[in-house]
Structures are given as C-alpha cells and as structure tokens.
N, C-alpha and C. Protein backbone atom coordinates (compact mmCIF):
# COMPACT_ATOMS: atom_id res chain seq x y z
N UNK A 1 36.50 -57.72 -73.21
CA UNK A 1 36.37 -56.58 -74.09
C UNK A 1 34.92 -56.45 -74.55
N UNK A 2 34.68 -55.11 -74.75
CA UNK A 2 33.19 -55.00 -75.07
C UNK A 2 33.21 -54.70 -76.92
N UNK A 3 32.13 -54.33 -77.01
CA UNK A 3 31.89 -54.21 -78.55
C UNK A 3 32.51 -52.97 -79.15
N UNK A 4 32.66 -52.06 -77.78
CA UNK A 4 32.95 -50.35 -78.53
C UNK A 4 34.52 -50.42 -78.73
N UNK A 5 35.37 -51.81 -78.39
CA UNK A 5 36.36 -52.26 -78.22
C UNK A 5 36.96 -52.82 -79.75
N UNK A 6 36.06 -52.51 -80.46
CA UNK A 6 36.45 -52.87 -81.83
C UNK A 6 37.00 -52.31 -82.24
N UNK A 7 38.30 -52.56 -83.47
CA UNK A 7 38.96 -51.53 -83.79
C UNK A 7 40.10 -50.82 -83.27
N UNK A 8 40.00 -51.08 -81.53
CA UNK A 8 41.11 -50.38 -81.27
C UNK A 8 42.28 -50.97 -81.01
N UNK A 9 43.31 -50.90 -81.49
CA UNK A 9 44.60 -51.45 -81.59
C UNK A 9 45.46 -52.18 -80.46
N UNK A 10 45.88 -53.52 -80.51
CA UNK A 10 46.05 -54.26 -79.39
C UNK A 10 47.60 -54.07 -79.25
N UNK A 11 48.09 -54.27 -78.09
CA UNK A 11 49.80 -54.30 -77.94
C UNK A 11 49.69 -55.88 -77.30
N UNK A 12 50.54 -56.49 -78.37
CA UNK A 12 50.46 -58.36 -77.79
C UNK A 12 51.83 -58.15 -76.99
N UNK A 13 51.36 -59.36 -75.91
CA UNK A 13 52.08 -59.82 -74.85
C UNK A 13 52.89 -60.94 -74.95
N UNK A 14 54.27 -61.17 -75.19
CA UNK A 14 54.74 -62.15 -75.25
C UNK A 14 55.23 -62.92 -73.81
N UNK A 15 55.80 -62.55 -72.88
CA UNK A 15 56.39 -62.95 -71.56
C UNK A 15 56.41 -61.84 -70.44
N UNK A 16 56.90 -62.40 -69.41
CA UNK A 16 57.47 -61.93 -68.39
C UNK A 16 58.10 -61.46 -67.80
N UNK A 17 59.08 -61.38 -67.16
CA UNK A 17 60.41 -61.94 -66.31
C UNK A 17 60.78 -60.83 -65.09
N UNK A 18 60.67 -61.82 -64.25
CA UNK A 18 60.97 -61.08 -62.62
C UNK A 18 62.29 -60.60 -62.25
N UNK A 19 62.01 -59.37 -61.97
CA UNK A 19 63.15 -58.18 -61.25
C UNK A 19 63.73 -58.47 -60.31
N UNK A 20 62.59 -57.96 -59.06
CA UNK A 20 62.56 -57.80 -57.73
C UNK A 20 61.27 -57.72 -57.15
N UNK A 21 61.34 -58.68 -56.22
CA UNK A 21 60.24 -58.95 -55.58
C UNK A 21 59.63 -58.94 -53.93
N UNK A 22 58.99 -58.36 -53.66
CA UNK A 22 58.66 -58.70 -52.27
C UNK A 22 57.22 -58.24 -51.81
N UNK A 23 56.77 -58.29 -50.43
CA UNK A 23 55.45 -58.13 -50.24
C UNK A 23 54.91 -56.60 -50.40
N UNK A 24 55.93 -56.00 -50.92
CA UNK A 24 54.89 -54.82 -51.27
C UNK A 24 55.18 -54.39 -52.44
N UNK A 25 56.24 -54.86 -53.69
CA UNK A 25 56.78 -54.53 -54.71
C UNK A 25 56.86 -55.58 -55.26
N UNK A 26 56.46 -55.43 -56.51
CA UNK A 26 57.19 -56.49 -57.39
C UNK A 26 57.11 -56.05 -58.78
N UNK A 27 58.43 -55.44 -59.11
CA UNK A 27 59.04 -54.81 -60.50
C UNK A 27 59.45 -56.01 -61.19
N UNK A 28 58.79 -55.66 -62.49
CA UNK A 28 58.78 -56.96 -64.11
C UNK A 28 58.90 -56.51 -65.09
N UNK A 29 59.56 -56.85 -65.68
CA UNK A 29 59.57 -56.63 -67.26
C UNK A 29 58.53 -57.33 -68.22
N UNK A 30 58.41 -56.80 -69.08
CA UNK A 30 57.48 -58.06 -70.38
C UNK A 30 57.56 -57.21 -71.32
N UNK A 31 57.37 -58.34 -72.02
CA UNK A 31 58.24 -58.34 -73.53
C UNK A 31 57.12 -57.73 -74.57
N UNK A 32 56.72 -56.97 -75.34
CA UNK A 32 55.23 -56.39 -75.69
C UNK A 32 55.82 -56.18 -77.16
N UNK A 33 54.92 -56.04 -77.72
CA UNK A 33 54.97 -55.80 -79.16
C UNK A 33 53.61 -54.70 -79.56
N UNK A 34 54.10 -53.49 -79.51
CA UNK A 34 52.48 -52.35 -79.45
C UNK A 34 52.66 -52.50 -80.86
N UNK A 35 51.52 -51.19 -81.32
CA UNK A 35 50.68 -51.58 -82.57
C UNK A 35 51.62 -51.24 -83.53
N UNK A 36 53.01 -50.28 -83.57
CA UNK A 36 53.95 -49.79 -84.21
C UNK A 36 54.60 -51.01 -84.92
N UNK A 37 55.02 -52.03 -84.09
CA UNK A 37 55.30 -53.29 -84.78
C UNK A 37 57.10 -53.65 -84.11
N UNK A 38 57.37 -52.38 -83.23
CA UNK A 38 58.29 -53.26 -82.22
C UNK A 38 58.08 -53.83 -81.10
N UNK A 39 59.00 -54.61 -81.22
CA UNK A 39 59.14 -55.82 -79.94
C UNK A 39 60.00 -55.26 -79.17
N UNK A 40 59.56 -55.13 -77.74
CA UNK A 40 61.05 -54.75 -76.69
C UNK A 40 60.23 -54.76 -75.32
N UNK A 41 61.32 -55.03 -74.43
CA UNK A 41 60.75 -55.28 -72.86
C UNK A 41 60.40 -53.82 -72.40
N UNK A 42 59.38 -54.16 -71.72
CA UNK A 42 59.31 -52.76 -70.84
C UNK A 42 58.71 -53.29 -69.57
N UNK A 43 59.40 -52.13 -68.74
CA UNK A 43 59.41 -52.42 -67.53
C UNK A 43 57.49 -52.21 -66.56
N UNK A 44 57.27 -52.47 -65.55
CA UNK A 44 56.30 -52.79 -65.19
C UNK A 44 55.85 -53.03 -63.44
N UNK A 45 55.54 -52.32 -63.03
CA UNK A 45 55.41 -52.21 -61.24
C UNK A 45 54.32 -53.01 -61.09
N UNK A 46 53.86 -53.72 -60.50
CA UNK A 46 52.86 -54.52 -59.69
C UNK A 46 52.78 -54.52 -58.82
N UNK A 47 51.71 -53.96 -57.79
CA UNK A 47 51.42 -53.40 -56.69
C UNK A 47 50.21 -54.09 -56.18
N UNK A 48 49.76 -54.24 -54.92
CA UNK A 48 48.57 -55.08 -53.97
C UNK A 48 47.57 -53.93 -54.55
N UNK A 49 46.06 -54.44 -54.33
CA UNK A 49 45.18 -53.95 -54.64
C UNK A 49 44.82 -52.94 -53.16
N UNK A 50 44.20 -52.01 -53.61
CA UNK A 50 43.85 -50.89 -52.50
C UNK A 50 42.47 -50.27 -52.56
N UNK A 51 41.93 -50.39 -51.48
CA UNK A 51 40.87 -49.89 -51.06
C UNK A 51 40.72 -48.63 -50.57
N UNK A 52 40.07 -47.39 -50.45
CA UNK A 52 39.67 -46.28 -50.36
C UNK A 52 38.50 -46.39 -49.69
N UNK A 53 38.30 -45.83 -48.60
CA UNK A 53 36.77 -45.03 -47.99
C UNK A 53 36.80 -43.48 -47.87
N UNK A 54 35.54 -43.61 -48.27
CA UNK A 54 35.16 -41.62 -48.35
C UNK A 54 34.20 -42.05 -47.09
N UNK A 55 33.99 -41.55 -45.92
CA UNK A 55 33.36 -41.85 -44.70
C UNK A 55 32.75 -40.30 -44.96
N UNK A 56 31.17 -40.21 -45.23
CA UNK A 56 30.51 -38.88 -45.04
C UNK A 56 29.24 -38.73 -43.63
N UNK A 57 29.15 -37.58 -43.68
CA UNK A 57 28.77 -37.73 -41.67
C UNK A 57 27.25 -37.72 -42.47
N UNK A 58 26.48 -38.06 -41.22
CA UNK A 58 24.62 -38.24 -41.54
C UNK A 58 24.25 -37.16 -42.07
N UNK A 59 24.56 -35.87 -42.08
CA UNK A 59 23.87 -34.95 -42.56
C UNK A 59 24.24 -34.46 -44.14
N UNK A 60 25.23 -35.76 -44.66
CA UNK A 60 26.28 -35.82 -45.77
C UNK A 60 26.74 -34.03 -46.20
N UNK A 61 27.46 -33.40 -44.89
CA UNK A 61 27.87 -32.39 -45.29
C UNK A 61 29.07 -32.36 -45.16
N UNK A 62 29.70 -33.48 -44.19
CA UNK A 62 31.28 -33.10 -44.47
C UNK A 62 31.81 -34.38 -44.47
N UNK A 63 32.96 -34.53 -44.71
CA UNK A 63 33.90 -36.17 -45.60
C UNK A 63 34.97 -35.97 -43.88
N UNK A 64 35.10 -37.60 -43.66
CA UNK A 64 36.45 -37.25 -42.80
C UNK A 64 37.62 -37.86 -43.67
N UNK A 65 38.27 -37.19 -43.15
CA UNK A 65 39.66 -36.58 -43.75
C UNK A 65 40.85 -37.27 -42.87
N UNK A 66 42.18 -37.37 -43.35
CA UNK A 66 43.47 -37.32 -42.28
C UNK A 66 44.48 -36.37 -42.76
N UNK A 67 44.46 -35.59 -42.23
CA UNK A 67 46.20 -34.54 -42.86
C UNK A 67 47.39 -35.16 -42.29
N UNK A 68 47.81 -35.69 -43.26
CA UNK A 68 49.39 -36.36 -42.99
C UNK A 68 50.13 -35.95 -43.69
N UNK A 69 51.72 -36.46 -43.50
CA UNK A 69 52.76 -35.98 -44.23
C UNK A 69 52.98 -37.43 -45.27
N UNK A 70 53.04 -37.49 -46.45
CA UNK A 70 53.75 -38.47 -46.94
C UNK A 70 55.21 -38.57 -47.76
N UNK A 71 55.93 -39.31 -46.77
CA UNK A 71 57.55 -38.79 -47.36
C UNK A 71 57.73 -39.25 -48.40
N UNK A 72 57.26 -40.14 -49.37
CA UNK A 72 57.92 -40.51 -50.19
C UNK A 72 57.83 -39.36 -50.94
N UNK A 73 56.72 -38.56 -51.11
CA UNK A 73 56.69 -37.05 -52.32
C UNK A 73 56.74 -36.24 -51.19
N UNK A 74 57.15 -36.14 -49.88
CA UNK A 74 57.32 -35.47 -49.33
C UNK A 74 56.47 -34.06 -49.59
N UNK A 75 54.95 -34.34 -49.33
CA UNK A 75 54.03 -33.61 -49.04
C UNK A 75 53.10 -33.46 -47.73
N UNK A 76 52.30 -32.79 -47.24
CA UNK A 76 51.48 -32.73 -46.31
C UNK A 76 49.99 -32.35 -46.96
N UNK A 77 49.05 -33.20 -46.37
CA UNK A 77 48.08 -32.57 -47.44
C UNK A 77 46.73 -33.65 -46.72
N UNK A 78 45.60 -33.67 -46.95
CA UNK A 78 44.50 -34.32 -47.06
C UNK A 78 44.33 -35.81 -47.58
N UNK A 79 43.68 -36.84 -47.27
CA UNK A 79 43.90 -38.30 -47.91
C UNK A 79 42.33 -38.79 -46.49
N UNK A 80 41.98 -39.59 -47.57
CA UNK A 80 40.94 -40.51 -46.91
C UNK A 80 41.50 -42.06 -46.27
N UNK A 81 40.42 -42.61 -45.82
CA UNK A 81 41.78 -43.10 -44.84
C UNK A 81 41.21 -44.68 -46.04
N UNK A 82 42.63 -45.44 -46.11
CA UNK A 82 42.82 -46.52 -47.23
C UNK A 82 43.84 -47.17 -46.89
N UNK A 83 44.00 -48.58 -47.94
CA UNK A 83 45.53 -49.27 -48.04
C UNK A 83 45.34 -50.44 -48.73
N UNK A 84 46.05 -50.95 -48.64
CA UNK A 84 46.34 -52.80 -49.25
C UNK A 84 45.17 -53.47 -48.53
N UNK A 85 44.66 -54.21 -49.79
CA UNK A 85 43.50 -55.21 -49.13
C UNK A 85 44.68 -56.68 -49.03
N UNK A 86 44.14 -56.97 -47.64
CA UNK A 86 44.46 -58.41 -47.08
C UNK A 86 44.06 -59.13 -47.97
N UNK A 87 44.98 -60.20 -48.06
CA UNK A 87 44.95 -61.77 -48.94
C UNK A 87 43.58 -62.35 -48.40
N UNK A 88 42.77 -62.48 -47.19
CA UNK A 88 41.21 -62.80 -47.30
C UNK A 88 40.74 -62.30 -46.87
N UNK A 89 40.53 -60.90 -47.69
CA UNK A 89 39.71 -59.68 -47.42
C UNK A 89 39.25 -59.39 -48.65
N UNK A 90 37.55 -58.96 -48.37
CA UNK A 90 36.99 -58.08 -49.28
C UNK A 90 37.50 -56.32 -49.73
N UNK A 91 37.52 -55.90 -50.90
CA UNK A 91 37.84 -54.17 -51.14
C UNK A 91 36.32 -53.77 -49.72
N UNK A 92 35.63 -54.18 -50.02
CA UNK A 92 34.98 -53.29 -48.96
C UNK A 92 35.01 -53.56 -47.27
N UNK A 93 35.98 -55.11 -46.96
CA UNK A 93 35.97 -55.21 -45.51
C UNK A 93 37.31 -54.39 -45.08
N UNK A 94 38.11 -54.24 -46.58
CA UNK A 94 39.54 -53.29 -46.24
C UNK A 94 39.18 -51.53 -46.01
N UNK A 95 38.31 -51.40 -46.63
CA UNK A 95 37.74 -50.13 -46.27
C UNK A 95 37.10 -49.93 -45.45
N UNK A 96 36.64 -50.67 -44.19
CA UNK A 96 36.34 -50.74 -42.87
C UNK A 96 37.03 -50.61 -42.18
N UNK A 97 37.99 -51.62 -42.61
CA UNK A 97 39.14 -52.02 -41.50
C UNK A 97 40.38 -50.69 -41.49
N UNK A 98 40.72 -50.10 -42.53
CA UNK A 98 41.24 -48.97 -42.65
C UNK A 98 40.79 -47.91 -42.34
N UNK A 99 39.57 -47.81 -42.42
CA UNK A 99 39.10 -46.38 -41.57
C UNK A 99 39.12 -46.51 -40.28
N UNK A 100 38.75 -47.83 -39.63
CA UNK A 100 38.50 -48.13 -38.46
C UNK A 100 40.27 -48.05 -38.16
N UNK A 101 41.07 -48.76 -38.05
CA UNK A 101 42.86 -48.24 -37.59
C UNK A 101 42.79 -46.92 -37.92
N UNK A 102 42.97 -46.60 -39.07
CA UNK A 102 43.41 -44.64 -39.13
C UNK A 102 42.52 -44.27 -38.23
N UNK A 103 41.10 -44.27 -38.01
CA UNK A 103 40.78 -42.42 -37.70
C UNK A 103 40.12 -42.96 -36.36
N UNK A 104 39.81 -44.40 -35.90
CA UNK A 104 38.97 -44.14 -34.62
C UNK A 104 37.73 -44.58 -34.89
N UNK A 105 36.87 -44.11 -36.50
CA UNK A 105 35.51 -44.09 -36.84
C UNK A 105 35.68 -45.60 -37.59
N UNK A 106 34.19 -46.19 -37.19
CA UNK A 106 33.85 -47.03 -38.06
C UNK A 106 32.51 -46.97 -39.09
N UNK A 107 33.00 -46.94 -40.69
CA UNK A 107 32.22 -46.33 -41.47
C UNK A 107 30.15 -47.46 -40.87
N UNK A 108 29.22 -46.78 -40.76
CA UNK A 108 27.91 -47.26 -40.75
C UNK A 108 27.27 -47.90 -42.09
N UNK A 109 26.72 -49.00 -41.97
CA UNK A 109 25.87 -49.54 -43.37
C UNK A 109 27.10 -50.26 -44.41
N UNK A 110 26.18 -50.58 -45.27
CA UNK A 110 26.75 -50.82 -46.55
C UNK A 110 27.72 -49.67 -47.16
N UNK A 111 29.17 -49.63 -47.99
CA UNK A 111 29.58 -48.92 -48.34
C UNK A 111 29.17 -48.81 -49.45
N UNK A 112 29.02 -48.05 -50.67
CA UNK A 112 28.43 -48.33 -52.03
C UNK A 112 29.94 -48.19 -52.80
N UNK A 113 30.29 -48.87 -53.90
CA UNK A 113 31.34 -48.85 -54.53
C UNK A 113 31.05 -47.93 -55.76
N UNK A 114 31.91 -46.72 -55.51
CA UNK A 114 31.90 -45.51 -56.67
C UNK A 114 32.81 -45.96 -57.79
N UNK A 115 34.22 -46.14 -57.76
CA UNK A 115 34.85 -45.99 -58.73
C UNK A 115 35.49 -47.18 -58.52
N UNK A 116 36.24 -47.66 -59.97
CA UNK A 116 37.30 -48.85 -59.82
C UNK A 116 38.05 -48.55 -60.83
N UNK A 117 39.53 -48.53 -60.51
CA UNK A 117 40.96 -47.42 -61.25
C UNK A 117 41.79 -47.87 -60.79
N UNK A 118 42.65 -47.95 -62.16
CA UNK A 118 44.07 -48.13 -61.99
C UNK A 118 44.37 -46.58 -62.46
N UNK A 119 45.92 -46.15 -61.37
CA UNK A 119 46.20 -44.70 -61.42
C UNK A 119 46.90 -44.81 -62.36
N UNK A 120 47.81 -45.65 -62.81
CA UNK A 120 48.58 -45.65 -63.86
C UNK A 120 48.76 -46.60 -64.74
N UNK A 121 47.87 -46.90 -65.77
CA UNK A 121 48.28 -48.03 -66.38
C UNK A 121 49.12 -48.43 -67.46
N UNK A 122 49.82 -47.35 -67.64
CA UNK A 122 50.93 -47.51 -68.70
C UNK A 122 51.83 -48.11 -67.76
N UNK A 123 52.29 -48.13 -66.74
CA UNK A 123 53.78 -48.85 -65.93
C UNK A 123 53.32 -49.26 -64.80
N UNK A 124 51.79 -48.57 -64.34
CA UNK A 124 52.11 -49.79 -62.72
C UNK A 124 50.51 -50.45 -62.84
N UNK A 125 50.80 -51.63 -62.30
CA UNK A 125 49.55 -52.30 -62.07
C UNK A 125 48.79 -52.39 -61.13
N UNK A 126 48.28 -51.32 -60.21
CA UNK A 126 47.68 -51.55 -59.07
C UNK A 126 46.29 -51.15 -58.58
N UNK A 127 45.31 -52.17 -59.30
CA UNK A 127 43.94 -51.88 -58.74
C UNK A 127 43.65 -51.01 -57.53
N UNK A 128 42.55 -49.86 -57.50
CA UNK A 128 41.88 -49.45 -56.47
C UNK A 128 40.33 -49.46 -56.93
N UNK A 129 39.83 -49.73 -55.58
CA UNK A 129 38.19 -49.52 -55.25
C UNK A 129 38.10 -48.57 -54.50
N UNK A 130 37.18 -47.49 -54.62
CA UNK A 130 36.88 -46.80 -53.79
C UNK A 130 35.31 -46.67 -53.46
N UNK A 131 34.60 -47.02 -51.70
CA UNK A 131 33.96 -46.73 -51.52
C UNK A 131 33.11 -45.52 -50.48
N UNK A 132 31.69 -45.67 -50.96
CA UNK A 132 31.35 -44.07 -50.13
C UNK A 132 30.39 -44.74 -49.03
N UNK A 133 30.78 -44.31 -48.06
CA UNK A 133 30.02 -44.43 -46.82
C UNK A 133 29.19 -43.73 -46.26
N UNK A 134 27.90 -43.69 -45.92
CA UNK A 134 27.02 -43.04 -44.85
C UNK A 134 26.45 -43.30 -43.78
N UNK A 135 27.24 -41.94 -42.79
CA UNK A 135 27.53 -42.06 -41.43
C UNK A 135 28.29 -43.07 -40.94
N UNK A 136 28.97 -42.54 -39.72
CA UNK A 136 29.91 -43.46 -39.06
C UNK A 136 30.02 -43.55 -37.27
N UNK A 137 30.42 -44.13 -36.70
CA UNK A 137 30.67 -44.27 -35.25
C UNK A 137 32.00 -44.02 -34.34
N UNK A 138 31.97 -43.29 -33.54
CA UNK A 138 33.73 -43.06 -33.49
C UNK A 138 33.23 -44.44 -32.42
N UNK A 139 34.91 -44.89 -32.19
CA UNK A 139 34.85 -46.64 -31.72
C UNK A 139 36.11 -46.53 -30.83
N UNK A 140 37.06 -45.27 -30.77
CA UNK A 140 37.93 -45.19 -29.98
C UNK A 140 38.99 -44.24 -30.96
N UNK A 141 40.48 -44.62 -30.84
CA UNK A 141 41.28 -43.63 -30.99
C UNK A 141 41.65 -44.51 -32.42
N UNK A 142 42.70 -43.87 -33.21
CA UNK A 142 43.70 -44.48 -34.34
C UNK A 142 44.34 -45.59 -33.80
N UNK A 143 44.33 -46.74 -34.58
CA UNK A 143 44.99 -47.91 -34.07
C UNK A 143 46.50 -48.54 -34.48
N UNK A 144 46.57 -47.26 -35.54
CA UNK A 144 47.46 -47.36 -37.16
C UNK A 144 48.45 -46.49 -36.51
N UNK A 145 49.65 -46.71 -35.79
CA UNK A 145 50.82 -45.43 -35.91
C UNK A 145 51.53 -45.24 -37.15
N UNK A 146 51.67 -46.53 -37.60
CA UNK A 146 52.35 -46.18 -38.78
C UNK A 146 51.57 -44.74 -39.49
N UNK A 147 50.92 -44.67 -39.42
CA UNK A 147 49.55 -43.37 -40.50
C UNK A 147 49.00 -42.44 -39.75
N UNK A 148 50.01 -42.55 -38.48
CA UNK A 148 49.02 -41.62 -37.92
C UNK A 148 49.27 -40.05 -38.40
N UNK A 149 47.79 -39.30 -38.01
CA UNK A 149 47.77 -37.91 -38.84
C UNK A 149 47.00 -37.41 -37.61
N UNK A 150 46.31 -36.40 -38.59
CA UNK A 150 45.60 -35.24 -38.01
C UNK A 150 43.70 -35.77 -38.30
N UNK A 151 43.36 -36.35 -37.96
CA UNK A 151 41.69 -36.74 -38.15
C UNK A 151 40.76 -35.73 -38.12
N UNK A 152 40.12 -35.40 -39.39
CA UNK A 152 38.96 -34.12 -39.34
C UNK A 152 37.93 -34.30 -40.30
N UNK A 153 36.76 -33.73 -39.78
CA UNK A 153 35.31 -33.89 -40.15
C UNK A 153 36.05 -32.51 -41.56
N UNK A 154 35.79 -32.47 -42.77
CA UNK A 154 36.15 -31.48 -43.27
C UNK A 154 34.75 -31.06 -44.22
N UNK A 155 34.42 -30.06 -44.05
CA UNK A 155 33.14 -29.82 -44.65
C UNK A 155 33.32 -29.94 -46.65
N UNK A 156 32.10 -30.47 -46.79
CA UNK A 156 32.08 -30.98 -48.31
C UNK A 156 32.48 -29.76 -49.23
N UNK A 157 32.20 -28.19 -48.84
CA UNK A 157 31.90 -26.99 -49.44
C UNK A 157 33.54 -26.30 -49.60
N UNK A 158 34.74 -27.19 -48.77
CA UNK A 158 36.02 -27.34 -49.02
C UNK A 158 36.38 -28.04 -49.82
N UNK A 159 35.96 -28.72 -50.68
CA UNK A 159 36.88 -30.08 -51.49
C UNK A 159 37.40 -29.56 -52.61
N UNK A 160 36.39 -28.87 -53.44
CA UNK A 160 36.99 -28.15 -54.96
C UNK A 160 38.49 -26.87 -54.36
N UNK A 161 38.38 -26.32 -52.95
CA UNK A 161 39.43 -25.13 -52.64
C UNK A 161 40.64 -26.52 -52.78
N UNK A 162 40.38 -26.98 -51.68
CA UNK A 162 41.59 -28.25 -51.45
C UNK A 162 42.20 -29.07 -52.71
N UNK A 163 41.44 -29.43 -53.64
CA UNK A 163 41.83 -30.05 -54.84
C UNK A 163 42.36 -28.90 -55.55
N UNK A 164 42.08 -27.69 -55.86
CA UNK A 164 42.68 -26.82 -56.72
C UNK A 164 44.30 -26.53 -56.41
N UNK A 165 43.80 -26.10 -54.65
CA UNK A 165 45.27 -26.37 -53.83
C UNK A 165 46.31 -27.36 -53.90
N UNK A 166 46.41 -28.37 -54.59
CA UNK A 166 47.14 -29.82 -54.60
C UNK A 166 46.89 -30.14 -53.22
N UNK A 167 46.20 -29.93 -52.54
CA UNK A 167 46.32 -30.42 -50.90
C UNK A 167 45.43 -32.04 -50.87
N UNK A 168 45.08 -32.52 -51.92
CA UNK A 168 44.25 -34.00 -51.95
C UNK A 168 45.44 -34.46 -52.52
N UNK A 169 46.05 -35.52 -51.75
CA UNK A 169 47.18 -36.40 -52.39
C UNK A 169 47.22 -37.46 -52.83
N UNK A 170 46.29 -38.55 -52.15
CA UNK A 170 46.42 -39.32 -52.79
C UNK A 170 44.90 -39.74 -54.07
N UNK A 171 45.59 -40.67 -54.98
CA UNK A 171 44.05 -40.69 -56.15
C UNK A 171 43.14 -41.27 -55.84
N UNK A 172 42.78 -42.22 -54.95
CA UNK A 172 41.92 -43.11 -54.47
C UNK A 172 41.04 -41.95 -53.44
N UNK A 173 41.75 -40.73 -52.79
CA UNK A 173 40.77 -39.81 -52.38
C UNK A 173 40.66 -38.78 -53.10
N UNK A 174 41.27 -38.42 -54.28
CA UNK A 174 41.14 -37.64 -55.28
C UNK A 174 39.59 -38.29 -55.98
N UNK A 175 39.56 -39.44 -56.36
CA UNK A 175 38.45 -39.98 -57.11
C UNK A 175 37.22 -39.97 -56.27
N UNK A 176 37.24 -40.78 -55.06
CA UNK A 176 36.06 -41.10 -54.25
C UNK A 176 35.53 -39.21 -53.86
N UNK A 177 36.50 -38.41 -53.54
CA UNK A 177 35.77 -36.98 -53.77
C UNK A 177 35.06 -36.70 -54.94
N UNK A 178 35.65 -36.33 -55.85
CA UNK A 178 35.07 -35.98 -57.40
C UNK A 178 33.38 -37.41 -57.62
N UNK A 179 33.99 -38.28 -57.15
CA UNK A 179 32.50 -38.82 -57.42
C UNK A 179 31.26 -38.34 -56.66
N UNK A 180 31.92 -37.73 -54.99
CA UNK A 180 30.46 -37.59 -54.17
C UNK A 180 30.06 -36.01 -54.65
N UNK A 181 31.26 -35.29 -55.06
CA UNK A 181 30.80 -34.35 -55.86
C UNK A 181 29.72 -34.23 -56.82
N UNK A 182 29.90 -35.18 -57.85
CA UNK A 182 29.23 -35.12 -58.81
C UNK A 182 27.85 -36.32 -58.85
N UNK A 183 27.83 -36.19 -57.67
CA UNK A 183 26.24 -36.84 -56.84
C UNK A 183 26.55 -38.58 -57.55
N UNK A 184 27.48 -39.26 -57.25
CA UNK A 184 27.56 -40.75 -57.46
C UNK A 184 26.93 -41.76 -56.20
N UNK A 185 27.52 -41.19 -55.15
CA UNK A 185 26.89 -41.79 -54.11
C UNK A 185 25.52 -42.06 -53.71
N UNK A 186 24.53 -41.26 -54.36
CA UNK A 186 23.29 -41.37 -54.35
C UNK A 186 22.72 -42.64 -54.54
C-alpha cells in the first residue's frame, strides 16, 4: 500500500474455503468482514493470469486483430490475440507465444508492458498484462484451432468506430487499444 492509501477503509480477511476446483477454475469462498462491520462469506472466482498482445505493423498504423465468435457470451467481434500464461512462462513470453499460435505473426523486439488489470475485482481474481508490440513477422499459418478466427491487419483510424460498436470483446484488448490510443506505447 502506498501513502495515498491512507484512510481508506479496509475489508479484513478471515479464511478461505474451496468449492470447486480445476485447471482453469477455481471457485472460493472467504469469509470478509467490509468496513460496515458484517462478517459473511462471499463467493470468489480465481482464474490463471493472462497475457494480451497488441501486435502494431512498422508504420504503427494498423493493430492485428482476430474476429472470432466467443460462445460463452455468444458474440462475434474483434480480440487481440492472448491467454493463460504457462506455469514457466513470462506475461511477455505468453504474449509471443499467443500471437505466434493465433495469427501466424510473431510480434518483433521487446514488447513494452502498457497496462496491468484485474477486470473484476470485486468477485474474480484474474491478473492481466497487456503488451504493445512493434512490428511483426508472419512465420506461417495459426497453430491454435481451438481460436481459430479471421486474422486482420485492422487500421488504427477503426478502433474508437469498433469500440463504440461493442465489436472489441475482450478487456485485455479493450485496454491494450485505449492505451496505444492515448500514445502509451511510445
């Protein structure tokens, strides 16, 4: 906690206790006591940490993209290509390795790390990093069926139409956009 952290009201943690568990879920309860002064379990998602790449081309005018369908909200829409970082993996060797399966391209250079977010932290716990890349190499085809989509160079001067549209679905490419927007990547 930092200093500007003073003052603001803590919810203490008393325990635990496991739901259901497995390698991609694991729902918990814990027992909390917020600043109101009740005690009661609330429930709690814990999720693998996830990495994000924004892959932008050399002339940083357009982001690649994948248009997929995702059933669980059963949408179709825009998403950068991402996922679960491996147990001995770096957030930024998972954002290699994920662009490189989804789209074919492998991001060039150092990635620079824009943002670091949890999407929901009232009920789920699941770190993301998102980084921005400049220039990339195509290296062959998608290696990922599970994800496979539609792969496109999408020009930068689309992102605010597409976000207004709900057509950016997931937050890890919701964020890493809005940052190269607002000149972070620099």
């Amino acid at each position: 906690m930092s200093d500007d952290d003073a003052g603001v009201p803590l919810t203490r943690v008393f325990g635990e206790r496991l739901l259901y568990d497995n390698p991609w879920v694991r729902l918990v309860q814990v027992e909390i006591e917020p600043p109101d002064g009740r005690r009661f379990w609330h429930h709690v998602v814990r999720l693998q940490t996830v990495s994000t790449a924004i892959v932008l081309d050399d002339a940083r005018e357009h982001v690649l993209l994948l248009r997929r369908h995702r059933f669980a909200t059963h949408q179709i829409g825009w998403d950068a290509p991402g996922g679960i970082v491996g147990h001995d993996e770096s957030t930024h060797v998972a954002a290699v390795r994920e662009t490189i399966e989804e789209t074919g391209w492998k991001p060039r250079g150092e990635g620079r790390p824009v943002a670091g977010f949890q999407p929901m932290p009232g009920m789920v716990d699941t770190p993301h990093e998102v980084f921005v890349f400049h220039g990339a190499e195509q290296i062959g085809e998608p290696t990922d069926a599970e994800e496979a989509a539609v792969v496109e160079w999408v020009s930068l001067t689309r992102i605010a139409e597409l976000i207004r549209a709900r057509e950016v679905l997931g937050s890890g490419t919701l964020v890493g956009l809005l940052a190269v927007l607002a000149g972070l990547d620099a």
